[in-house]
PDB file of N, CA and C in Angstrom:
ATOM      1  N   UNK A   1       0.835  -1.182   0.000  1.00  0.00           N
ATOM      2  CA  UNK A   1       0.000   0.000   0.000  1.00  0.00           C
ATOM      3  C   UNK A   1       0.881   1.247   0.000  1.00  0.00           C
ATOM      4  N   UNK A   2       0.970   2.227  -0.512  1.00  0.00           N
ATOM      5  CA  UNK A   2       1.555   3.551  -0.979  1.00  0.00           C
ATOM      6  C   UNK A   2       0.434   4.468   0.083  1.00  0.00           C
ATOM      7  N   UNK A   3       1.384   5.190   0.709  1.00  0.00           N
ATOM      8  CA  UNK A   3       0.637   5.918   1.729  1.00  0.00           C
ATOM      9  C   UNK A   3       0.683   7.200   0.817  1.00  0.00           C
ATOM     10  N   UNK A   4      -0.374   7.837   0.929  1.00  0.00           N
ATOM     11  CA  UNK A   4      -0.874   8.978  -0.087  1.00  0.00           C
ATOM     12  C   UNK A   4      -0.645  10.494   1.029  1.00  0.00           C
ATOM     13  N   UNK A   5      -1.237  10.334   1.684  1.00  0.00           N
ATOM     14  CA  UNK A   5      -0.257  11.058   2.787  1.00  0.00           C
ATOM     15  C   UNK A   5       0.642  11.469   3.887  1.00  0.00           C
ATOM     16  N   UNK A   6       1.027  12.544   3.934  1.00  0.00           N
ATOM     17  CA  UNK A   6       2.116  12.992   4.796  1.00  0.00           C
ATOM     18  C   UNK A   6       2.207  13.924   6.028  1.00  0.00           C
ATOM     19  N   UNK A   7       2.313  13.373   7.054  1.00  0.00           N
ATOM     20  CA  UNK A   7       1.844  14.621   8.051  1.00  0.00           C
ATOM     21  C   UNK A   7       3.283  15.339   7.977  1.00  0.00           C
ATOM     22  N   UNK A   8       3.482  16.563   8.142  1.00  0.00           N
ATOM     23  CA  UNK A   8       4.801  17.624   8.529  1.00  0.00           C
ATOM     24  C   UNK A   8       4.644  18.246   9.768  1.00  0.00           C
ATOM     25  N   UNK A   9       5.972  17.981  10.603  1.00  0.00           N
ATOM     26  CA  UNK A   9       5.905  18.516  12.004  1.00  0.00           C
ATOM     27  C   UNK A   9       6.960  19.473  11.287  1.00  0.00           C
ATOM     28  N   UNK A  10       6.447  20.740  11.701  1.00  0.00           N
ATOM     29  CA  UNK A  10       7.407  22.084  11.179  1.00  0.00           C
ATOM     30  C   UNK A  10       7.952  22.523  12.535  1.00  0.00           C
ATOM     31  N   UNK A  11       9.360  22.871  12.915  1.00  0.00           N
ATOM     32  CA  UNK A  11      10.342  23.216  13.461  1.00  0.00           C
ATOM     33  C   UNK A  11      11.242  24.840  13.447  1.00  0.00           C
ATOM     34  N   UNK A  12      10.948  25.465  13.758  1.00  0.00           N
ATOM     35  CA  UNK A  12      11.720  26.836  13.762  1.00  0.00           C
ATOM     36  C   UNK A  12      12.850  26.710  14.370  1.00  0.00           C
ATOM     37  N   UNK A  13      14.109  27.109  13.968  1.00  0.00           N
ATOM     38  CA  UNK A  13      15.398  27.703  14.219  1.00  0.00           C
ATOM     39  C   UNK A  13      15.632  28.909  14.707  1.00  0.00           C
ATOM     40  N   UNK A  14      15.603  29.622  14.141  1.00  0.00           N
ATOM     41  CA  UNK A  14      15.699  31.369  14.916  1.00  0.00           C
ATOM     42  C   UNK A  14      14.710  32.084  14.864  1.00  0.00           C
ATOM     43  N   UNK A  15      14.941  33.064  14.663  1.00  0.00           N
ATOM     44  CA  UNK A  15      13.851  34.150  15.227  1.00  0.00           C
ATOM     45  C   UNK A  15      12.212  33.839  14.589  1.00  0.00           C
ATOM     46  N   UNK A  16      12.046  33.088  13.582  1.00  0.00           N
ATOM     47  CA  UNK A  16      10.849  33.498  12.858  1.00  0.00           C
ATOM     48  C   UNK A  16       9.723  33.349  14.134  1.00  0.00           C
ATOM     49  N   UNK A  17       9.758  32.107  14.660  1.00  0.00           N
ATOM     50  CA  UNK A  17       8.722  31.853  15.446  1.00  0.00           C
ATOM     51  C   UNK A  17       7.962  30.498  15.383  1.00  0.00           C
ATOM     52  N   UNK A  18       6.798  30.257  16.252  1.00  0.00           N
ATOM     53  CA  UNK A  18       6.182  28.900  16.377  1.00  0.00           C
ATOM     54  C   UNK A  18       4.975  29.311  15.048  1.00  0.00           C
ATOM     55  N   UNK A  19       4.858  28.177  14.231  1.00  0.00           N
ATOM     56  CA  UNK A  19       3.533  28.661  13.531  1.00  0.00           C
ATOM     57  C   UNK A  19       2.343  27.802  14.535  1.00  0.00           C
ATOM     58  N   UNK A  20       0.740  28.809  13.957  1.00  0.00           N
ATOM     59  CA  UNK A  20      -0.427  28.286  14.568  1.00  0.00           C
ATOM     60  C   UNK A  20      -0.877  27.129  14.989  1.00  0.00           C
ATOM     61  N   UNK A  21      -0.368  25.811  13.814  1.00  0.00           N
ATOM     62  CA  UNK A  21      -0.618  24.589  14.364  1.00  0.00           C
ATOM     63  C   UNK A  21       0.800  23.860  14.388  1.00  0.00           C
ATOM     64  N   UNK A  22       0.735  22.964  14.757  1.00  0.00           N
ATOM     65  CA  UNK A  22       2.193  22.286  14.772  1.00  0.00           C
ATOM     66  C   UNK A  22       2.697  20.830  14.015  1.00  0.00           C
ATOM     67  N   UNK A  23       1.433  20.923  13.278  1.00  0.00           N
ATOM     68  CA  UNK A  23       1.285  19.901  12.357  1.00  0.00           C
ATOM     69  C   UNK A  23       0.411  19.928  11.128  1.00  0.00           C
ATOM     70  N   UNK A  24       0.932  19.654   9.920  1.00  0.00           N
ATOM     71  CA  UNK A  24       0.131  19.831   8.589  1.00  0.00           C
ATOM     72  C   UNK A  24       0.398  18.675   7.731  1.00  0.00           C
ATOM     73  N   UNK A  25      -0.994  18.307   7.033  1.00  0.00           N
ATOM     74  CA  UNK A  25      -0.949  17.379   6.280  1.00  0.00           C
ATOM     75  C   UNK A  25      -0.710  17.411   5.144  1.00  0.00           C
ATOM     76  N   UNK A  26      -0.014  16.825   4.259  1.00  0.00           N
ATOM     77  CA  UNK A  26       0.479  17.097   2.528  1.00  0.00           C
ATOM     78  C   UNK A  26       0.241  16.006   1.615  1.00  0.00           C
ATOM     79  N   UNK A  27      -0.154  15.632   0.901  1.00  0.00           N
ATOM     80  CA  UNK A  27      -0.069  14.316  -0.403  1.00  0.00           C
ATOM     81  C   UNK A  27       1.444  14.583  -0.257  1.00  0.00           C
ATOM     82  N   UNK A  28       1.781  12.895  -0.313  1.00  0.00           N
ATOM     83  CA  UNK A  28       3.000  12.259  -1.138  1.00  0.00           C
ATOM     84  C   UNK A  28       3.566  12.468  -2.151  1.00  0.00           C
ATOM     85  N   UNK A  29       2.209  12.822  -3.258  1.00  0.00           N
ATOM     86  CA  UNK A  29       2.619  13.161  -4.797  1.00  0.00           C
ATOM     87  C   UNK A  29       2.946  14.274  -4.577  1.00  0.00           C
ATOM     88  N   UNK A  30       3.281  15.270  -3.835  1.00  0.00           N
ATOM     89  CA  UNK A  30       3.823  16.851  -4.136  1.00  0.00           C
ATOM     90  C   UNK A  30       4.919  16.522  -3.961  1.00  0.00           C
ATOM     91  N   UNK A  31       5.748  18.187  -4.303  1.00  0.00           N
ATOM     92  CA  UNK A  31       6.947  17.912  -4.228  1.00  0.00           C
ATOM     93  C   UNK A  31       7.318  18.938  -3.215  1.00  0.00           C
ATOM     94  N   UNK A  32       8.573  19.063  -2.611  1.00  0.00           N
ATOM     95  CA  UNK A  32       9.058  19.569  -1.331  1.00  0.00           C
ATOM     96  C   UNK A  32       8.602  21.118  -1.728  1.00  0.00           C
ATOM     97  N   UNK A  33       8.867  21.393  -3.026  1.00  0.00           N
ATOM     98  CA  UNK A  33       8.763  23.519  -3.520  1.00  0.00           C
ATOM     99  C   UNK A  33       7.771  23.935  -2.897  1.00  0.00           C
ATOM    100  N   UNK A  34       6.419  22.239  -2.834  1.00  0.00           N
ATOM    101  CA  UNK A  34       5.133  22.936  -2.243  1.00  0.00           C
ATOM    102  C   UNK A  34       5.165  23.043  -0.952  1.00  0.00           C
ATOM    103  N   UNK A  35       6.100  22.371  -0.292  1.00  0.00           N
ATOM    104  CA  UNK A  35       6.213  22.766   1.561  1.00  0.00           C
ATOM    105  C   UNK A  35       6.778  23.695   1.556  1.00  0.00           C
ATOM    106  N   UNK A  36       7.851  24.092   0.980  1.00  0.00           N
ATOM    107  CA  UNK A  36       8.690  25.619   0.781  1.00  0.00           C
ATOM    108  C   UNK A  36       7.703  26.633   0.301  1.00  0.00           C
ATOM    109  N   UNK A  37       7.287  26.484  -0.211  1.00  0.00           N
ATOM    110  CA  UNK A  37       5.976  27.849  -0.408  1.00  0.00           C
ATOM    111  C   UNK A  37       5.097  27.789   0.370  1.00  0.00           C
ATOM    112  N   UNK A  38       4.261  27.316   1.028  1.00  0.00           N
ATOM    113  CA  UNK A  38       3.451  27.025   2.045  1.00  0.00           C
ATOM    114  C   UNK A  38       4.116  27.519   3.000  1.00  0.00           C
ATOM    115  N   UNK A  39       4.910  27.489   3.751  1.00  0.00           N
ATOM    116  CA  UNK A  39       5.500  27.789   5.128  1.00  0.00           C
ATOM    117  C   UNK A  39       5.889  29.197   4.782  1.00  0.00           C
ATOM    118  N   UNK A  40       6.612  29.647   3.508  1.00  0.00           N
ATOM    119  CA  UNK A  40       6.250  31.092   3.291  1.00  0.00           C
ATOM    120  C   UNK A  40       5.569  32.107   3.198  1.00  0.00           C
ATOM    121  N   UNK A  41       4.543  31.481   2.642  1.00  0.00           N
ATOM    122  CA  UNK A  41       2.840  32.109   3.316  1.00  0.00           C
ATOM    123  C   UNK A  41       2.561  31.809   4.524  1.00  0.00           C
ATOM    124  N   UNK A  42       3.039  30.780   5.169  1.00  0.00           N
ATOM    125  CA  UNK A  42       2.038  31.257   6.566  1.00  0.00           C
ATOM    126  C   UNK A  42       3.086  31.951   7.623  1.00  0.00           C
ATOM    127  N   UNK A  43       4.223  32.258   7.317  1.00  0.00           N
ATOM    128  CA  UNK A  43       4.898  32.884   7.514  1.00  0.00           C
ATOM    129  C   UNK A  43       5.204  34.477   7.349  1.00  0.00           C
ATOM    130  N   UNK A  44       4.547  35.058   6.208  1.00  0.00           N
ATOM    131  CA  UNK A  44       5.217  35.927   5.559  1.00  0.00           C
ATOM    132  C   UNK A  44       5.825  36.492   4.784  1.00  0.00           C
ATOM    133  N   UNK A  45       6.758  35.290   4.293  1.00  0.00           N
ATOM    134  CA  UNK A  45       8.155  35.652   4.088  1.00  0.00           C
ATOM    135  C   UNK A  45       8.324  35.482   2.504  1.00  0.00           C
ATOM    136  N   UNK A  46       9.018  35.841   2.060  1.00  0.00           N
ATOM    137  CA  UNK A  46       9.727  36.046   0.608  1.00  0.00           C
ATOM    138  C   UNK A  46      10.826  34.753   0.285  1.00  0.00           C
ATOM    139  N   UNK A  47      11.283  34.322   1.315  1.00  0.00           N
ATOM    140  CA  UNK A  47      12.566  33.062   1.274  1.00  0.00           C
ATOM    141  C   UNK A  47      12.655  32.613   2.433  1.00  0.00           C
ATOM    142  N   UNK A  48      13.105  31.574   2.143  1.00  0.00           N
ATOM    143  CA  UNK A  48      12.934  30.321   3.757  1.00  0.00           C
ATOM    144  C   UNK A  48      14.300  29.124   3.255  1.00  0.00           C
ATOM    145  N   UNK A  49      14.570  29.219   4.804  1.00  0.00           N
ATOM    146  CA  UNK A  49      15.672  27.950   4.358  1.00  0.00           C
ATOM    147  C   UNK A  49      15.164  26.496   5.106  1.00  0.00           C
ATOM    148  N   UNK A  50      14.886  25.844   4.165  1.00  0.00           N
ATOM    149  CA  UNK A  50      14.134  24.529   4.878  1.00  0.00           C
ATOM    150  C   UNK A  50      14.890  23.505   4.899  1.00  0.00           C
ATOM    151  N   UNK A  51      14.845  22.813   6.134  1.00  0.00           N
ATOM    152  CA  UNK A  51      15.735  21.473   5.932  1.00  0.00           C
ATOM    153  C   UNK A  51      14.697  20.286   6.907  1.00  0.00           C
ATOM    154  N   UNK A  52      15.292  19.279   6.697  1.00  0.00           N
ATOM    155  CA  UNK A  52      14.679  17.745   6.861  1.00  0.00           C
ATOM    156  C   UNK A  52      15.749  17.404   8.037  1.00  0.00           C
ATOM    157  N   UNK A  53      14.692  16.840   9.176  1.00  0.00           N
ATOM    158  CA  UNK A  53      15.526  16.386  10.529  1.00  0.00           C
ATOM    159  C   UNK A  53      16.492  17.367  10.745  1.00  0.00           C
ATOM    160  N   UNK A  54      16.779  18.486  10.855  1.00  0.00           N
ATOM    161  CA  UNK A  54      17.548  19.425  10.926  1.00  0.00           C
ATOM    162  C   UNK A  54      18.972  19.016  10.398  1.00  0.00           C
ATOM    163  N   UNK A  55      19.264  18.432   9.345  1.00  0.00           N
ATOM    164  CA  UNK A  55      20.292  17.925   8.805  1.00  0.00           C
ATOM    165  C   UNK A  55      20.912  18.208   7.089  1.00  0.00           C
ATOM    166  N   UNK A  56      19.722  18.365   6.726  1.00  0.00           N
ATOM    167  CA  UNK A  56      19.900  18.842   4.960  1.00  0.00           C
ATOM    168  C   UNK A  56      18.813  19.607   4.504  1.00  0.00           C
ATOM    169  N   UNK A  57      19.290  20.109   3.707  1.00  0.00           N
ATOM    170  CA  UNK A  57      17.497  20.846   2.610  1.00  0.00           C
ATOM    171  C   UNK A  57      17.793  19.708   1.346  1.00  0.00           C
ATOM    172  N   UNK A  58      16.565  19.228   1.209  1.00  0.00           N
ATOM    173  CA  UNK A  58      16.345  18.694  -0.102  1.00  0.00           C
ATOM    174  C   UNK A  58      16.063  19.730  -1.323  1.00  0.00           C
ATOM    175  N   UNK A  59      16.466  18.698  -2.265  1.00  0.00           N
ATOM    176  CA  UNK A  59      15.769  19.853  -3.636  1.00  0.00           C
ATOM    177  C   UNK A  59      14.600  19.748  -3.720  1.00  0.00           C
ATOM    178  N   UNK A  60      14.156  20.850  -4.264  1.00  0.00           N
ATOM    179  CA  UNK A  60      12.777  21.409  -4.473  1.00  0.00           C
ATOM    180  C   UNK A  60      11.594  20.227  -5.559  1.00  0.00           C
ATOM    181  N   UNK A  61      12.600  19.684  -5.928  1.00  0.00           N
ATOM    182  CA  UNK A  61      11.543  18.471  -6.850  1.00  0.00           C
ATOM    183  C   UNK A  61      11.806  17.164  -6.013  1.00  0.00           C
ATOM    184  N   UNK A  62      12.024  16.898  -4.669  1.00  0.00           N
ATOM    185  CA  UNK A  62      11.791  15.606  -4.123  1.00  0.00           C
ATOM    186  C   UNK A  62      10.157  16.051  -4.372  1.00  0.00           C
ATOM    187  N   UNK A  63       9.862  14.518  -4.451  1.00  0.00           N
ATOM    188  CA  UNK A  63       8.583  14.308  -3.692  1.00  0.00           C
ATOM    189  C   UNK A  63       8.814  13.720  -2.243  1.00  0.00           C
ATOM    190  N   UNK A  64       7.446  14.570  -1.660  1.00  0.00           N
ATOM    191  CA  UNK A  64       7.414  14.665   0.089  1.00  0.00           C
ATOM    192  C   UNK A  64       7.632  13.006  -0.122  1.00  0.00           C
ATOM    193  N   UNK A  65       6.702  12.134  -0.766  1.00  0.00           N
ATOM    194  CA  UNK A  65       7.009  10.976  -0.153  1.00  0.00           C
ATOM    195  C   UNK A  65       7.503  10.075  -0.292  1.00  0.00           C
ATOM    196  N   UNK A  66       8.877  10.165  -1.010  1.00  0.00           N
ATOM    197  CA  UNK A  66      10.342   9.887  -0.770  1.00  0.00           C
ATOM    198  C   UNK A  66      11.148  10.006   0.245  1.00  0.00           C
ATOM    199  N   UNK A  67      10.807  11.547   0.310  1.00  0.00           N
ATOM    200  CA  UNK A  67      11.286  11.837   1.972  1.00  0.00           C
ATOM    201  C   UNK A  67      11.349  11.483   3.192  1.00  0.00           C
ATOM    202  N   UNK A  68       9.334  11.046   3.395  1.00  0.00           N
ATOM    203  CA  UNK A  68       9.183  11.018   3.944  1.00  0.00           C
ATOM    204  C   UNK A  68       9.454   8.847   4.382  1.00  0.00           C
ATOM    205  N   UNK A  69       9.439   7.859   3.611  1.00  0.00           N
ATOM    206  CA  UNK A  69       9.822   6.933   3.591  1.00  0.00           C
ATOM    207  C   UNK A  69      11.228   6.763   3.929  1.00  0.00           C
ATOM    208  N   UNK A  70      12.299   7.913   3.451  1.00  0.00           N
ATOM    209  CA  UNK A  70      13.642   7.530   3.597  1.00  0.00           C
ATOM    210  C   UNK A  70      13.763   8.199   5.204  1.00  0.00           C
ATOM    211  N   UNK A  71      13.544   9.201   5.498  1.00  0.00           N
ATOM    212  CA  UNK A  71      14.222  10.245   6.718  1.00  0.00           C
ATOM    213  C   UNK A  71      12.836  10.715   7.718  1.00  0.00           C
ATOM    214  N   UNK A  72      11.439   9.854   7.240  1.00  0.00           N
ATOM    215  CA  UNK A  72      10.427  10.467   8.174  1.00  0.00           C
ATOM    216  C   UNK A  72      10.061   9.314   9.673  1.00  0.00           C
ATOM    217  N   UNK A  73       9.571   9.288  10.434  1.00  0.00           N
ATOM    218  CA  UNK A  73       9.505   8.637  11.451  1.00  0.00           C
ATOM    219  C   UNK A  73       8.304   8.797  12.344  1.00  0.00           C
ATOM    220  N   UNK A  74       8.029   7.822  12.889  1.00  0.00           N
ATOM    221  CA  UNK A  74       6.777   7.913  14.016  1.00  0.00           C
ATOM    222  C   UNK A  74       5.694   8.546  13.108  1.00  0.00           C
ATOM    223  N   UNK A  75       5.601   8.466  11.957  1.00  0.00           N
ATOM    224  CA  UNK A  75       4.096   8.857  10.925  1.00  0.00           C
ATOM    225  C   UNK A  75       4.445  10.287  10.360  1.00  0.00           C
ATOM    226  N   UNK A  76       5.360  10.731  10.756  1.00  0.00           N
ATOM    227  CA  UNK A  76       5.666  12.224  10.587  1.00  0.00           C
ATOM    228  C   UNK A  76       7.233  12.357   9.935  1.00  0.00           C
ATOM    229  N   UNK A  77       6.849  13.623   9.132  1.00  0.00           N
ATOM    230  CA  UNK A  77       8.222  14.070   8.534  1.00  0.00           C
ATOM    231  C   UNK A  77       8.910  15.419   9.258  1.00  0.00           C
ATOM    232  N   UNK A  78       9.692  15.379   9.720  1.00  0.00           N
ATOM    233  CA  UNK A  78      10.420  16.859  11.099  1.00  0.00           C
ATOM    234  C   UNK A  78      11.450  17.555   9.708  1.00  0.00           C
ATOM    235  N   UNK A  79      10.313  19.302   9.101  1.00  0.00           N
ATOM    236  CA  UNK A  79      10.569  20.015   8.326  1.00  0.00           C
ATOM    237  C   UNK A  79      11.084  21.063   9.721  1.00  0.00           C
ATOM    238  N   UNK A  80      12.383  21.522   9.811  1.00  0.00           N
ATOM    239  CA  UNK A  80      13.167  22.899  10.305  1.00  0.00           C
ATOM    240  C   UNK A  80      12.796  23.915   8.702  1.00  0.00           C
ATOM    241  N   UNK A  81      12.797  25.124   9.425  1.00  0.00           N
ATOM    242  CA  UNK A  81      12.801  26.484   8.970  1.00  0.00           C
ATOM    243  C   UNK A  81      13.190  27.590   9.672  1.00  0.00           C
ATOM    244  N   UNK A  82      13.884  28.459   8.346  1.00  0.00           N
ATOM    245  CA  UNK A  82      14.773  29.355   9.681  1.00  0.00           C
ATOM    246  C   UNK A  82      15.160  30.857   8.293  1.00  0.00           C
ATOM    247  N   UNK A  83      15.394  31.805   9.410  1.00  0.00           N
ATOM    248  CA  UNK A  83      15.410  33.181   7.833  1.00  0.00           C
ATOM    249  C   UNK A  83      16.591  32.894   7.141  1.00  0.00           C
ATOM    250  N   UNK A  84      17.528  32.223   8.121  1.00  0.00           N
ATOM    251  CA  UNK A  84      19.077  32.412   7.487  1.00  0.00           C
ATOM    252  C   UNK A  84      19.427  31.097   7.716  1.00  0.00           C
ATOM    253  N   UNK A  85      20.711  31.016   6.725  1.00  0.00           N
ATOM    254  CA  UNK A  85      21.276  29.468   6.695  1.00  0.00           C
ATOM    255  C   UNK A  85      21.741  28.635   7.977  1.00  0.00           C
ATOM    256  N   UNK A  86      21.086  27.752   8.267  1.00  0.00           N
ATOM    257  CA  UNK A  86      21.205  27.141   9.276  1.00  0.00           C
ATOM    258  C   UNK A  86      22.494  26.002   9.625  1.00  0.00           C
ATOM    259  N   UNK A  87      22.455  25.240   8.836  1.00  0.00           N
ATOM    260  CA  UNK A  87      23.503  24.620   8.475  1.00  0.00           C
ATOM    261  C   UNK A  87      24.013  24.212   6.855  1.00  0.00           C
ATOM    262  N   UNK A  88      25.008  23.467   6.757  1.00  0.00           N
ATOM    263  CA  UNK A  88      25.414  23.517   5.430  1.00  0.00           C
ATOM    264  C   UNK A  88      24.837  22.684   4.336  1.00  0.00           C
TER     265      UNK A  88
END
């Protein structure tokens, strides 16, 4: 069975802040650009540096649920966001 969706636990780094809920659901078939734009709107912001388990940013054409099969856990995928580069 191909799990069709993806929950995202979103994570802040510096200053931006906690968003409203602390969990959002995504289809599998998207690709990461659409979590990167999403968190920019509910954010604000013009640019975002996003990374996975606080360890890498994927490219913008993974699909979430690649991701989320290789590096997600306990049903959830742990997306960090932050204004400035967090790590390398």
């Amino acid at each position: 069975m191909i799990k069709t969706m993806t929950y995202l636990l979103p994570y802040y780094i510096t200053e931006l802040g906690v968003l409203s809920k602390n969990i959002f659901q995504i289809s599998g078939s998207d690709k990461f650009s659409k979590v990167i734009e999403f968190l920019c709107r509910q954010l604000h912001r013009d640019t975002l540096f996003v990374y996975i388990n606080s360890a890498f940013s994927p490219n913008p054409d993974e699909l979430v649920i690649d991701l989320y099969n290789n590096f997600g856990f306990d049903g959830k995928l742990v997306v960090n966001y932050a204004s400035s580069m967090a790590w390398g």
